[in-house]
C-alpha atoms as a PDB file:
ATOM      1  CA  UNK A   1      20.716  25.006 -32.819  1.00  0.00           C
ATOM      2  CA  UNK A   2      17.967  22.838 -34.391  1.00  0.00           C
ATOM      3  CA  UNK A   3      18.944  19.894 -31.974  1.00  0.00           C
ATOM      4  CA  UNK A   4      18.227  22.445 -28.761  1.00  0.00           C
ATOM      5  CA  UNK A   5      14.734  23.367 -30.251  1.00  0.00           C
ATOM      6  CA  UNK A   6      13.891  19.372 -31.149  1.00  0.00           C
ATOM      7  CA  UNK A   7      15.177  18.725 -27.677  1.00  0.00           C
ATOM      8  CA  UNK A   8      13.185  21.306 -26.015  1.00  0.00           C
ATOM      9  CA  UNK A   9      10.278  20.400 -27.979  1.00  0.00           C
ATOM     10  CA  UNK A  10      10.419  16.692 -26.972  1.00  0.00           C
ATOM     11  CA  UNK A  11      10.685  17.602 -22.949  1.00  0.00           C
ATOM     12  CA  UNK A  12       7.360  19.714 -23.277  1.00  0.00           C
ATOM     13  CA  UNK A  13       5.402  17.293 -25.300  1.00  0.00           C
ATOM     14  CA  UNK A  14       6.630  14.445 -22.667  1.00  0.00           C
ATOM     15  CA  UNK A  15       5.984  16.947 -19.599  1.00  0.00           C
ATOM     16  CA  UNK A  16       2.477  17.689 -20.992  1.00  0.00           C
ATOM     17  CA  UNK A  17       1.456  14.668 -21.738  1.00  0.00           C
ATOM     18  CA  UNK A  18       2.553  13.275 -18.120  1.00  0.00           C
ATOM     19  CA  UNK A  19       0.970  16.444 -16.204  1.00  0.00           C
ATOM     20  CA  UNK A  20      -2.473  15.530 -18.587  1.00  0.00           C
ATOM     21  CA  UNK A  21      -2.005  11.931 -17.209  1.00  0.00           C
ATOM     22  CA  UNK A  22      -1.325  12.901 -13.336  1.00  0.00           C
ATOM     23  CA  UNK A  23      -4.446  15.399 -13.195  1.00  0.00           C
ATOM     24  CA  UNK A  24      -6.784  13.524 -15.248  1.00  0.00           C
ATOM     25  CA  UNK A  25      -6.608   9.816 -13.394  1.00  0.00           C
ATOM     26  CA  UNK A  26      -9.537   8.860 -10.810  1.00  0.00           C
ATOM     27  CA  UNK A  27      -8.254   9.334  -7.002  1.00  0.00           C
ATOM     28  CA  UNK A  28      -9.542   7.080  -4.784  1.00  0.00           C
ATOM     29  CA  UNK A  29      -8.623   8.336  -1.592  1.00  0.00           C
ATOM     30  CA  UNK A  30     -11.403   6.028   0.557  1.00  0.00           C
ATOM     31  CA  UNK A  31      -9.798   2.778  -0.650  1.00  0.00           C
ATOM     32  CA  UNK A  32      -6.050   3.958  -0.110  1.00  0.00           C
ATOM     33  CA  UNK A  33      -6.456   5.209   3.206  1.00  0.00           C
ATOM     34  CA  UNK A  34      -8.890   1.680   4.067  1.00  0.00           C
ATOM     35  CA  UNK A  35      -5.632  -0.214   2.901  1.00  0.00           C
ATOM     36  CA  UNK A  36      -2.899   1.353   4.801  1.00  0.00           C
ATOM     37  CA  UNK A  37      -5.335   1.524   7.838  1.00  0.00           C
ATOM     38  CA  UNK A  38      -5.776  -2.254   7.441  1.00  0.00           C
ATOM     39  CA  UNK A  39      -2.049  -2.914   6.403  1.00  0.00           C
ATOM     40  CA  UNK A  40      -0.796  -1.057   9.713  1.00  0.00           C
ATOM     41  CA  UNK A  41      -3.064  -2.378  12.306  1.00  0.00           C
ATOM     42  CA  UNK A  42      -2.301  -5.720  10.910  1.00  0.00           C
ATOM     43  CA  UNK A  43       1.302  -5.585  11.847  1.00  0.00           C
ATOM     44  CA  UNK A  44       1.484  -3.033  14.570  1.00  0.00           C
ATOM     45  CA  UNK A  45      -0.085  -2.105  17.583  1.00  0.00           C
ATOM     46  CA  UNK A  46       1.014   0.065  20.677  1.00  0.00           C
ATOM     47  CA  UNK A  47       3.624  -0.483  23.558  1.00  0.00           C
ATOM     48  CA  UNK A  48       1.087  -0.440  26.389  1.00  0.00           C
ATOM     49  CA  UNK A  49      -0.831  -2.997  24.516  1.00  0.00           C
ATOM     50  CA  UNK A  50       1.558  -5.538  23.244  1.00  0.00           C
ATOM     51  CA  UNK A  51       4.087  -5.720  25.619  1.00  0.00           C
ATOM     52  CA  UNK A  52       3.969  -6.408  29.511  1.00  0.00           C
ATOM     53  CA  UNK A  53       6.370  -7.719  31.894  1.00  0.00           C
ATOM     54  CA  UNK A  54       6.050 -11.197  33.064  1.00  0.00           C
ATOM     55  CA  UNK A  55       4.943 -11.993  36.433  1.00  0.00           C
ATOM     56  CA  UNK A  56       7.943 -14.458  36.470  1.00  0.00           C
ATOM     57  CA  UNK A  57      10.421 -11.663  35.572  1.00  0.00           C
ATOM     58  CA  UNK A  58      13.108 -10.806  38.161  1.00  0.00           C
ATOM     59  CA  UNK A  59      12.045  -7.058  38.103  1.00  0.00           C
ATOM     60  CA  UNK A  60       9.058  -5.008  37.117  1.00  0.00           C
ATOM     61  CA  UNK A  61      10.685  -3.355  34.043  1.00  0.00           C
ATOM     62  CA  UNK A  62       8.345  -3.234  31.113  1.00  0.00           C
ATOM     63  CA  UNK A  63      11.411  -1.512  29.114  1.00  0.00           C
ATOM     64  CA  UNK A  64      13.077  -4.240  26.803  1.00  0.00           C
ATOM     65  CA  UNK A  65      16.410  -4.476  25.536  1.00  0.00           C
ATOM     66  CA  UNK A  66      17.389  -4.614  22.148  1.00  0.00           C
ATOM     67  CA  UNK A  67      18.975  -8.044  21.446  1.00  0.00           C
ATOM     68  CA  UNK A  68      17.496 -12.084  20.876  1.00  0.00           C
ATOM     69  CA  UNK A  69      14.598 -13.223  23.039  1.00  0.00           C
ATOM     70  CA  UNK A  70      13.747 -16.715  23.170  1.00  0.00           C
ATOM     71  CA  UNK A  71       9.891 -17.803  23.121  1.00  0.00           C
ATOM     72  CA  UNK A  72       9.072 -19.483  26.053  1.00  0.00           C
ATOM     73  CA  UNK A  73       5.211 -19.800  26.023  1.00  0.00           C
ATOM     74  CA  UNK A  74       2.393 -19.257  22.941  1.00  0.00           C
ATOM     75  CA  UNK A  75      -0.652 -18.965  24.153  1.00  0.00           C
ATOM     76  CA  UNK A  76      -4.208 -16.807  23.290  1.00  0.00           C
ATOM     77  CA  UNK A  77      -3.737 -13.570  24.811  1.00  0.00           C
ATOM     78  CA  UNK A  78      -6.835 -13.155  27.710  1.00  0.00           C
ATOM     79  CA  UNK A  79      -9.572 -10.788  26.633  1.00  0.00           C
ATOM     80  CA  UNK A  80      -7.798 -10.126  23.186  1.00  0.00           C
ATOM     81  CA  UNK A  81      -9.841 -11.803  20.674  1.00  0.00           C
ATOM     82  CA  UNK A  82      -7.579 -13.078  17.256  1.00  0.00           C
ATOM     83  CA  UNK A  83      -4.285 -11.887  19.525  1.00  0.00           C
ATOM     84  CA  UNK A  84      -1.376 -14.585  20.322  1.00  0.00           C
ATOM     85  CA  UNK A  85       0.484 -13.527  23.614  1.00  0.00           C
ATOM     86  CA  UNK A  86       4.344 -14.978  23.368  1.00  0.00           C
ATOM     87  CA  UNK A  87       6.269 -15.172  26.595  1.00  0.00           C
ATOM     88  CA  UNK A  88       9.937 -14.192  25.898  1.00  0.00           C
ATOM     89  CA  UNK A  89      12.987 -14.569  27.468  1.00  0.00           C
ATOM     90  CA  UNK A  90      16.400 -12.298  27.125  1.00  0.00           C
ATOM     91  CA  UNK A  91      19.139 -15.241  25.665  1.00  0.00           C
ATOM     92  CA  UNK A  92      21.734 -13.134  26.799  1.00  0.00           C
ATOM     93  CA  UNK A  93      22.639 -11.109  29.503  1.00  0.00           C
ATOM     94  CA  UNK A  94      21.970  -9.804  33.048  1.00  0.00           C
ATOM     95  CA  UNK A  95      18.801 -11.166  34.804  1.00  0.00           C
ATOM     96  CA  UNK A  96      16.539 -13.766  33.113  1.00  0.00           C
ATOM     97  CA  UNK A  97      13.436 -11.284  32.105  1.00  0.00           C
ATOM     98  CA  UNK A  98      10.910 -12.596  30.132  1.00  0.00           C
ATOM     99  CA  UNK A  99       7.902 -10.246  28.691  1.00  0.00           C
ATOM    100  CA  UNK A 100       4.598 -10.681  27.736  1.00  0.00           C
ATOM    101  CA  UNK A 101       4.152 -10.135  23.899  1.00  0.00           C
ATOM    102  CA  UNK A 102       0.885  -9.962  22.598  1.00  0.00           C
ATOM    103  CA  UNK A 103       0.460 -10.069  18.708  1.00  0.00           C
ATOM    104  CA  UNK A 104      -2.538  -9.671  16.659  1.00  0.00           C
ATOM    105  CA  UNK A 105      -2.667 -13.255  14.391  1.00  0.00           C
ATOM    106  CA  UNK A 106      -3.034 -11.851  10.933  1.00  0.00           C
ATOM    107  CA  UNK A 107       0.421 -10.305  11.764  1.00  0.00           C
ATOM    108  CA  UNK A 108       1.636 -14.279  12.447  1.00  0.00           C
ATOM    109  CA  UNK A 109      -0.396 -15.401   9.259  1.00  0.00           C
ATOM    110  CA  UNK A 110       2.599 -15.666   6.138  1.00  0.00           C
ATOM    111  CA  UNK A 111       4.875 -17.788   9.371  1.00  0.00           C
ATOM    112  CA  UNK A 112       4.061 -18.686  12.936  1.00  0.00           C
ATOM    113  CA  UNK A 113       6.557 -18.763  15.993  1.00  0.00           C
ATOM    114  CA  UNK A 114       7.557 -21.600  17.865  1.00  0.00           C
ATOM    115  CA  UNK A 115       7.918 -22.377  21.355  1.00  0.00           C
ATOM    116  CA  UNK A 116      11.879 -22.327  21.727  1.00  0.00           C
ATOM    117  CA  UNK A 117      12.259 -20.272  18.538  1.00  0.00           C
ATOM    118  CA  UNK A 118      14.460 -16.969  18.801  1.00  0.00           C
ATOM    119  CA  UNK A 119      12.990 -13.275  17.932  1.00  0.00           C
ATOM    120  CA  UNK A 120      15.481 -10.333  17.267  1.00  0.00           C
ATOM    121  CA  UNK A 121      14.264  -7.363  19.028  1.00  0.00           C
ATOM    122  CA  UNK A 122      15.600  -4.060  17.781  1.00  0.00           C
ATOM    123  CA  UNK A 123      14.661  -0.690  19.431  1.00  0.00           C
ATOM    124  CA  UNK A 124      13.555   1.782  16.828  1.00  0.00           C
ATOM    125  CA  UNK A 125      13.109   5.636  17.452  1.00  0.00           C
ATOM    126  CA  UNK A 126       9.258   4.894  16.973  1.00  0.00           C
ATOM    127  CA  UNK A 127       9.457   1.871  19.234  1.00  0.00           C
ATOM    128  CA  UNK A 128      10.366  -2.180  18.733  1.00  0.00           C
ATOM    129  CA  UNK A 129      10.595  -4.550  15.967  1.00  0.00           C
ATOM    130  CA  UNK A 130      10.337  -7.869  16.150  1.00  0.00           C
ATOM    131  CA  UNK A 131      11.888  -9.882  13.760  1.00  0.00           C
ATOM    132  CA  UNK A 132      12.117 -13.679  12.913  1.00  0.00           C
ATOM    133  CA  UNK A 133      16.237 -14.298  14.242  1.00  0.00           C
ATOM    134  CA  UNK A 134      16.983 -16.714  11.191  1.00  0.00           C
ATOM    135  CA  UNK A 135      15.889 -14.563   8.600  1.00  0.00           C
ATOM    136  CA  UNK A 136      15.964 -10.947  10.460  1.00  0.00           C
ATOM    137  CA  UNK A 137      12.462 -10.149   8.635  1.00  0.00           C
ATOM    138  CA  UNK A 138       9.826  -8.443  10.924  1.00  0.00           C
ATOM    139  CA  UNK A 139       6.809  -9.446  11.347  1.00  0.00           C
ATOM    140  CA  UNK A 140       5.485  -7.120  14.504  1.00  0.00           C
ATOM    141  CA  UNK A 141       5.837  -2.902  15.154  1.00  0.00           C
ATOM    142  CA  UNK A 142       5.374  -1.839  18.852  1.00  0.00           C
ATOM    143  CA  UNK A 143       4.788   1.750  18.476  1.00  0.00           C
ATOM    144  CA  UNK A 144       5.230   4.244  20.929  1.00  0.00           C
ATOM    145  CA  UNK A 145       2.087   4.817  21.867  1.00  0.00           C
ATOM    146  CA  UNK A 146       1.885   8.724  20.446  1.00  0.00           C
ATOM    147  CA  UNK A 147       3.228   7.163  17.315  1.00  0.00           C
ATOM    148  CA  UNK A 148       0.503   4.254  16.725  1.00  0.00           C
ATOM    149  CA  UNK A 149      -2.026   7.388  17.493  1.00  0.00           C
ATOM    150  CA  UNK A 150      -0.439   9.071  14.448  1.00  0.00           C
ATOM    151  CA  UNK A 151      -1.492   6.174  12.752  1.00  0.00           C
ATOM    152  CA  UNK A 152      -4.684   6.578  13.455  1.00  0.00           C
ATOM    153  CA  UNK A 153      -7.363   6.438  10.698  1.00  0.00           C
ATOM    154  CA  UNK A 154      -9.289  10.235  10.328  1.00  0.00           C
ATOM    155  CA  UNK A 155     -11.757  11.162   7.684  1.00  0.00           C
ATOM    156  CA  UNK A 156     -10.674  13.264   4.894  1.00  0.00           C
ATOM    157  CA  UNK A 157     -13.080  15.625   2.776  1.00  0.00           C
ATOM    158  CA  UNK A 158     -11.909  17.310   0.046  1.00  0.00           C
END
């Protein structure tokens, strides 16, 4: 019986003293929401503006298929300041259809891509990921664009 009080005991002290801690530290909502904001826009972006069908495509699909593209072309992306635009190719498959994929650079900044280097593209319920083939790591969200508006940074006041 004395073990059940001690016990009891022991889980309020610990539950009070963690509730004190939770409700008395400093919330800093400004710099949280600054850091995701930056830490998402660094590494995503929307459908309509990252990915476009290339001109030397054998259709005008702008739809890609999940598999491994290889990358044709690096180039800067026109009118998109700090953006790369990759050309890509399907490896395997039906038609050869390559797509325009424009990334912004801080997303290429830990490891570039190479001309002739293949990217695993995997279709995601919010969109694409791209992902370095050898080590399957992304490195690049194309978000539906009603998703990446979700994302959007909004003012808070409390």
């Amino acid at each position: 019986m004395t073990t059940s009080i001690l016990a009891r005991a022991l889980c309020a002290a610990t539950f009070a003293a963690a509730s004190t801690a939770v409700f008395m530290a400093p919330v800093h909502a400004d710099s949280f929401a600054s850091s995701a904001s930056s830490a998402g826009s660094a590494s995503s972006a929307s459908i309509s503006d990252s990915i476009s069908s290339s001109s030397n495509s054998s259709s005008g699909d702008d739809r890609m298929a999940a598999g491994q593209y290889r990358v044709i072309d690096i180039a800067q992306a026109p009118a998109k300041p700090n953006t790369t635009r990759m050309t890509l190719r399907a490896v395997a498959g039906g038609p050869a259809q390559s797509y325009h994929l424009d990334v912004p650079n801080r997303a290429l900044a830990q490891r570039g891509v190479s001309v002739g280097e293949l990217v695993q593209v995997n279709e995601r319920v919010y969109g694409y990921e791209f992902a370095y083939a050898d080590t399957r790591r992304p490195f690049f969200l194309a978000l539906q664009d009603d998703w990446q508006n979700d994302l959007g940074s909004r003012k808070v006041t409390i």
